[in-house]
Protein backbone atom coordinates (compact mmCIF):
# COMPACT_ATOMS: atom_id res chain seq x y z
CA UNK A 1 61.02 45.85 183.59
CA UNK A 2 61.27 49.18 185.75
CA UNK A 3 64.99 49.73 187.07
CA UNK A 4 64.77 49.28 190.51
CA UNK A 5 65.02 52.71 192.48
CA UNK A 6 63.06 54.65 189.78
CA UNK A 7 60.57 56.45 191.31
CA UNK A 8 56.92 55.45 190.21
CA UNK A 9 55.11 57.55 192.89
CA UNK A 10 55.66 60.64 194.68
CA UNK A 11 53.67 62.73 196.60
CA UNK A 12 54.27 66.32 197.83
CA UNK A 13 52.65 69.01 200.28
CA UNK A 14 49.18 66.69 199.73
CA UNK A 15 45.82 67.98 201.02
CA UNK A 16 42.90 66.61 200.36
CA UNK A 17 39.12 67.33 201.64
CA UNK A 18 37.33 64.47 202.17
CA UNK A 19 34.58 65.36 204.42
CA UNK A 20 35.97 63.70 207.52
CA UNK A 21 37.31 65.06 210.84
CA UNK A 22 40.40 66.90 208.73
CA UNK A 23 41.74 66.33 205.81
CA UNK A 24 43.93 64.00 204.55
CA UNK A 25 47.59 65.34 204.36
CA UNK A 26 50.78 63.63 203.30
CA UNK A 27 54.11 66.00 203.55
CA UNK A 28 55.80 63.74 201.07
CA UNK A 29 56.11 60.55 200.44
CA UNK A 30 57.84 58.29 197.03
CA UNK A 31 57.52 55.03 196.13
CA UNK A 32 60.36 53.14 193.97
CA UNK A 33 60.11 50.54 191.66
CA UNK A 34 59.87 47.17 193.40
CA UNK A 35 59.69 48.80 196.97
CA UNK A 36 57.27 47.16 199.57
CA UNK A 37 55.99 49.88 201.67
CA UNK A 38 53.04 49.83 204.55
CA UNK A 39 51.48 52.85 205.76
CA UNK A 40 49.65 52.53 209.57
CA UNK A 41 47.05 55.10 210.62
CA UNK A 42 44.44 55.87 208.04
CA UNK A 43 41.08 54.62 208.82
CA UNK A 44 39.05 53.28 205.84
CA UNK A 45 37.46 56.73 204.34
CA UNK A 46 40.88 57.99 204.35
CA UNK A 47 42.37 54.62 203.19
CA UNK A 48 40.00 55.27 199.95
CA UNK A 49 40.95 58.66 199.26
CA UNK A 50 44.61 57.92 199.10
CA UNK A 51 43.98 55.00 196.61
CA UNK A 52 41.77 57.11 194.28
CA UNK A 53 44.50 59.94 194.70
CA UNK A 54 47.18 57.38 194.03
CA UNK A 55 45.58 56.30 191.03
CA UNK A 56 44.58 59.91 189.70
CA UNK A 57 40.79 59.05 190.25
CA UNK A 58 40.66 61.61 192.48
CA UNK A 59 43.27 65.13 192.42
CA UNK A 60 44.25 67.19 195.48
CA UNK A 61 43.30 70.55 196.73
CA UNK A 62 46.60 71.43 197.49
CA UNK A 63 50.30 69.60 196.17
CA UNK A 64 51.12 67.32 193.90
CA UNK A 65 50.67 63.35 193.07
CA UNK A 66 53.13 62.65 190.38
CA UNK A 67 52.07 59.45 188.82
CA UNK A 68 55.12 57.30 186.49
CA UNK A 69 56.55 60.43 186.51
CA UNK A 70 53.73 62.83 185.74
CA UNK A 71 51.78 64.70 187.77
CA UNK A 72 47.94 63.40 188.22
CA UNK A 73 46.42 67.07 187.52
CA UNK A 74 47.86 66.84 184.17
CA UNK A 75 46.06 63.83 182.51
CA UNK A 76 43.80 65.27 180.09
CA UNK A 77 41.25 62.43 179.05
CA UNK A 78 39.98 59.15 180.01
CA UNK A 79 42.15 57.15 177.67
CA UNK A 80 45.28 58.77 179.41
CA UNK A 81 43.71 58.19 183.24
CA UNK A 82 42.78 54.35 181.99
CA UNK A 83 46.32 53.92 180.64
CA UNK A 84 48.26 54.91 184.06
CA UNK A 85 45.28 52.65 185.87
CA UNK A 86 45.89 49.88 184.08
CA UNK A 87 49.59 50.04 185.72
CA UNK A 88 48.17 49.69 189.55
CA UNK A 89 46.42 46.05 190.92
CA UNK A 90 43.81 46.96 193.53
CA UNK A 91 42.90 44.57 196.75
CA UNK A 92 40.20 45.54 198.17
CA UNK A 93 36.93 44.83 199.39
CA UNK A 94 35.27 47.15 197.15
CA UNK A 95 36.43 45.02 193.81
CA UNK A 96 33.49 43.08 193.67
CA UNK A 97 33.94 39.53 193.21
CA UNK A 98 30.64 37.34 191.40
CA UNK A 99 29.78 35.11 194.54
CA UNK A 100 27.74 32.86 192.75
CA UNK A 101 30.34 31.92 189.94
CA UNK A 102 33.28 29.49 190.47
CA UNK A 103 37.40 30.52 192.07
CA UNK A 104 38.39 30.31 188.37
CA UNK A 105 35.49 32.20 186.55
CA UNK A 106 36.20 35.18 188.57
CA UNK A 107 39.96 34.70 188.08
CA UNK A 108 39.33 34.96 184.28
CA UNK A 109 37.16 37.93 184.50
CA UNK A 110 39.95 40.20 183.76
CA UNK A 111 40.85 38.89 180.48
CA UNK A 112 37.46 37.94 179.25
CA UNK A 113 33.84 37.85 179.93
CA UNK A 114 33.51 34.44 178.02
CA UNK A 115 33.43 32.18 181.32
CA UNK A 116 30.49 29.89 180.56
CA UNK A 117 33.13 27.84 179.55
CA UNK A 118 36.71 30.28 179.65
CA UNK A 119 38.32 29.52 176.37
CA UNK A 120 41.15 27.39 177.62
CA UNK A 121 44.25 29.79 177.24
CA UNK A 122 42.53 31.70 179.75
CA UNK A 123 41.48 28.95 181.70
CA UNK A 124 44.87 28.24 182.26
CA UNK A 125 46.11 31.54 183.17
CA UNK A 126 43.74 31.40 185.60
CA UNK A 127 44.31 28.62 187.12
CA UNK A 128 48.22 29.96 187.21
CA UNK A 129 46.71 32.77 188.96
CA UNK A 130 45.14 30.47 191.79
CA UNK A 131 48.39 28.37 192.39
CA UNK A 132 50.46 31.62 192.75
CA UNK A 133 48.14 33.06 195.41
CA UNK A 134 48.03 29.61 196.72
CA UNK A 135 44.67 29.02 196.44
CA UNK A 136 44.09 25.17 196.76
CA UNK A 137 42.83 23.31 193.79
CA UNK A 138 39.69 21.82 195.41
CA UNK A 139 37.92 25.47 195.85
CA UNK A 140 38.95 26.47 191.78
CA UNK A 141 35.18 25.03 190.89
CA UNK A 142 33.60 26.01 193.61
CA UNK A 143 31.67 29.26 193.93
CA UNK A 144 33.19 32.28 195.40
CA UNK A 145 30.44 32.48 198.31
CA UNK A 146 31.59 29.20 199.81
CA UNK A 147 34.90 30.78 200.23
CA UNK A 148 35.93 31.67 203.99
CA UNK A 149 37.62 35.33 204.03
CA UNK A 150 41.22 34.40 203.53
CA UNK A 151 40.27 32.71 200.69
CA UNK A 152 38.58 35.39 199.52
CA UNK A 153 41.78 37.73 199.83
CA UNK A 154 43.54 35.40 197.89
CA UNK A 155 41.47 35.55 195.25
CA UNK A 156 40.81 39.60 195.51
CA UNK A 157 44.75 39.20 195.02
CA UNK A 158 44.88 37.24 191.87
CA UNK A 159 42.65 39.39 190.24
CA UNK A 160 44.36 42.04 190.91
CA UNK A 161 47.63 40.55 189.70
CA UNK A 162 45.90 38.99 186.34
CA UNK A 163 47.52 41.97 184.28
CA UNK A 164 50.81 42.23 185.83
CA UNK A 165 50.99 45.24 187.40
CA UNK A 166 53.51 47.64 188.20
CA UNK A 167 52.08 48.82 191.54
CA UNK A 168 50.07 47.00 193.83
CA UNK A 169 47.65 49.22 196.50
CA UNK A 170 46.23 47.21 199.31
CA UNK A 171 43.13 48.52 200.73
CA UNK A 172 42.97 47.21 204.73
CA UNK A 173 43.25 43.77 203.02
CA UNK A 174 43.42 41.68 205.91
CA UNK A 175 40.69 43.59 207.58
CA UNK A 176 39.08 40.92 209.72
CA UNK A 177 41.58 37.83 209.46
CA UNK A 178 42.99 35.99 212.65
CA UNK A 179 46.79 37.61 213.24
CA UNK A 180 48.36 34.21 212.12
CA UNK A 181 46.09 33.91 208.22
CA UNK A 182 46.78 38.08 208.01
CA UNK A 183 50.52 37.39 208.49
CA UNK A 184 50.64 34.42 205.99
CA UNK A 185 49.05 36.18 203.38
CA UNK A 186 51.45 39.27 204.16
CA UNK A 187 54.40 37.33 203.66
CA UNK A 188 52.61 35.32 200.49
CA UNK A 189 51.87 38.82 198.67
CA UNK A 190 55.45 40.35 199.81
CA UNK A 191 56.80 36.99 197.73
CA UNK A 192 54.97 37.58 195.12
CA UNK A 193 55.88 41.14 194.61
CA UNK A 194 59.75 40.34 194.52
CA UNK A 195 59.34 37.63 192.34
CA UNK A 196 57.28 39.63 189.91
CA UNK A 197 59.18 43.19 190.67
CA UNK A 198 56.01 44.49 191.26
CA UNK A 199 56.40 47.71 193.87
CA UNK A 200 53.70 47.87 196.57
CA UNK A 201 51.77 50.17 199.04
CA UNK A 202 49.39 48.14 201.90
CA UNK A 203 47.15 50.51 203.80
CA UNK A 204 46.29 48.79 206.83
CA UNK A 205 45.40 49.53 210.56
CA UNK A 206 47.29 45.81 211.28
CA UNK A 207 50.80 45.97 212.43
CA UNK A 208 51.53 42.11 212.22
CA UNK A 209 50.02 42.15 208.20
CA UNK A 210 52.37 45.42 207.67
CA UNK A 211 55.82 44.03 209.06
CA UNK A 212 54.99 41.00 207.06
CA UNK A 213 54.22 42.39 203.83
CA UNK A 214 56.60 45.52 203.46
CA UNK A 215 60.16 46.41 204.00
CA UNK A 216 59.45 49.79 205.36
CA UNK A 217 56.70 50.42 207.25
CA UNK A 218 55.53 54.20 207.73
CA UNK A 219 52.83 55.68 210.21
CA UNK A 220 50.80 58.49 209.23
CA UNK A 221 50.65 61.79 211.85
CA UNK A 222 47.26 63.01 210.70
CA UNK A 223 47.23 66.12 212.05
CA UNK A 224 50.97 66.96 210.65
CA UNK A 225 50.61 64.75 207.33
CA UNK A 226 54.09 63.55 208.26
CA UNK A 227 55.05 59.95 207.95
CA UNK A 228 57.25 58.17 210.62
CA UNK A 229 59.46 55.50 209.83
CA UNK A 230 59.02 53.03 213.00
CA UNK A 231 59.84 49.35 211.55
CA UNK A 232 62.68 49.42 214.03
CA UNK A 233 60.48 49.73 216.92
CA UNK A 234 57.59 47.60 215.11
CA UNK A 235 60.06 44.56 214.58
CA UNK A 236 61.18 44.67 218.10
CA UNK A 237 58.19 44.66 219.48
CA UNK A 238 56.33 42.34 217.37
CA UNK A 239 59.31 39.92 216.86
CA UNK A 240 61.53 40.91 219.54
CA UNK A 241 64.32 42.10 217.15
């Protein structure tokens, strides 16, 4: 287990091109072990490019991502990028999920693709999956398409929790939910991360989902790259406290 208040991400002086109305720029910006952080005010091209940068898909034009304490320009090969990936659980809409195959087949996925039956070890570690992102057990055999979208969230988040990660990246996850489902889920996935000490980053354009899932909630000054602490102001106004 990572000692909590070791640093897992940092970011420095970041620029990054992405062909939209400026680039993206973060000042600075860490991330400790087990932290729950939410970051308001990048749209959903932007949103992407931080992930991939995150994740040392993608590497800066200018500064530095430091990655479990190395920097992302300084992964040499494929096998070293897969490695650090395989740390990081990814919710978002662009993890594809099989619509025609069943809750559980798709929660097996990422241990096997034997899921005409799942061998039942995995089976049940799917099915562990679907109780911890509280998926009810009369949807596990149905297929994914009958799924409304929280449902669909759920699963996005089991599957990205099958290989316990260190670092979970939300991707405007609750894009589209009602305010009360969004808010559920946020606290559901902030519970989760504790229990597992899994740290977190949610980028979302949804104040109610961020106050719910993180414990510090930052907003992004595009034009400056710096980010502004404003739970304080956030929690009053959403909770009036």
């Amino acid at each position: 287990m990572t000692p909590a208040g070791e640093r897992l991400i940092e970011i420095a002086a970041l620029s990054k091109d992405y062909h939209g109305l400026r680039p993206l720029r973060i000042e600075t910006l860490t991330l400790a072990a087990r932290e729950q952080l939410a970051i308001l005010g990048l749209d959903r091209p932007m949103a992407e490019t931080f992930i991939n940068l995150v994740t040392g898909a993608t590497l800066p034009d200018r500064g530095v991502v430091t990655i479990f304490g190395r920097a992302s320009s300084s992964i040499e090969d494929s096998a070293e990028w897969l490695a650090a990936v395989d740390r990081f659980g990814i919710v978002s809409e662009r993890a594809v999920l099989l619509d025609a195959l069943s809750v559980i087949q798709n929660l097996c996925i990422p241990f096997t693709l034997q899921i005409e039956p799942p061998p039942d070890g995995i089976r049940q570690q799917a099915e562990s999956l679907a109780r911890e992102v509280a998926l009810e057990e009369s949807v596990w055999l149905r297929p994914v398409e009958e799924l409304a979208a929280a449902g669909r969230l759920r699963l996005r988040v089991g599957r990205a929790l099958a290989l316990d990660p260190q670092v979970l990246l939300l991707d405007h996850a609750s894009a589209g939910l009602p305010t009360d489902e969004a808010a559920s889920i946020g606290t559901l996935v902030r519970q989760i991360a504790s229990r597992r000490a899994c740290a977190l980053i949610a980028v979302t354009a949804d104040t109610e989902f961020a106050a719910a899932v993180a414990s510090r909630v930052l907003t992004l000054e595009p034009a400056t790259g710096r980010l502004i602490d404003r739970r304080g102001s956030l929690m009053k106004r959403l909770f009036g406290r």
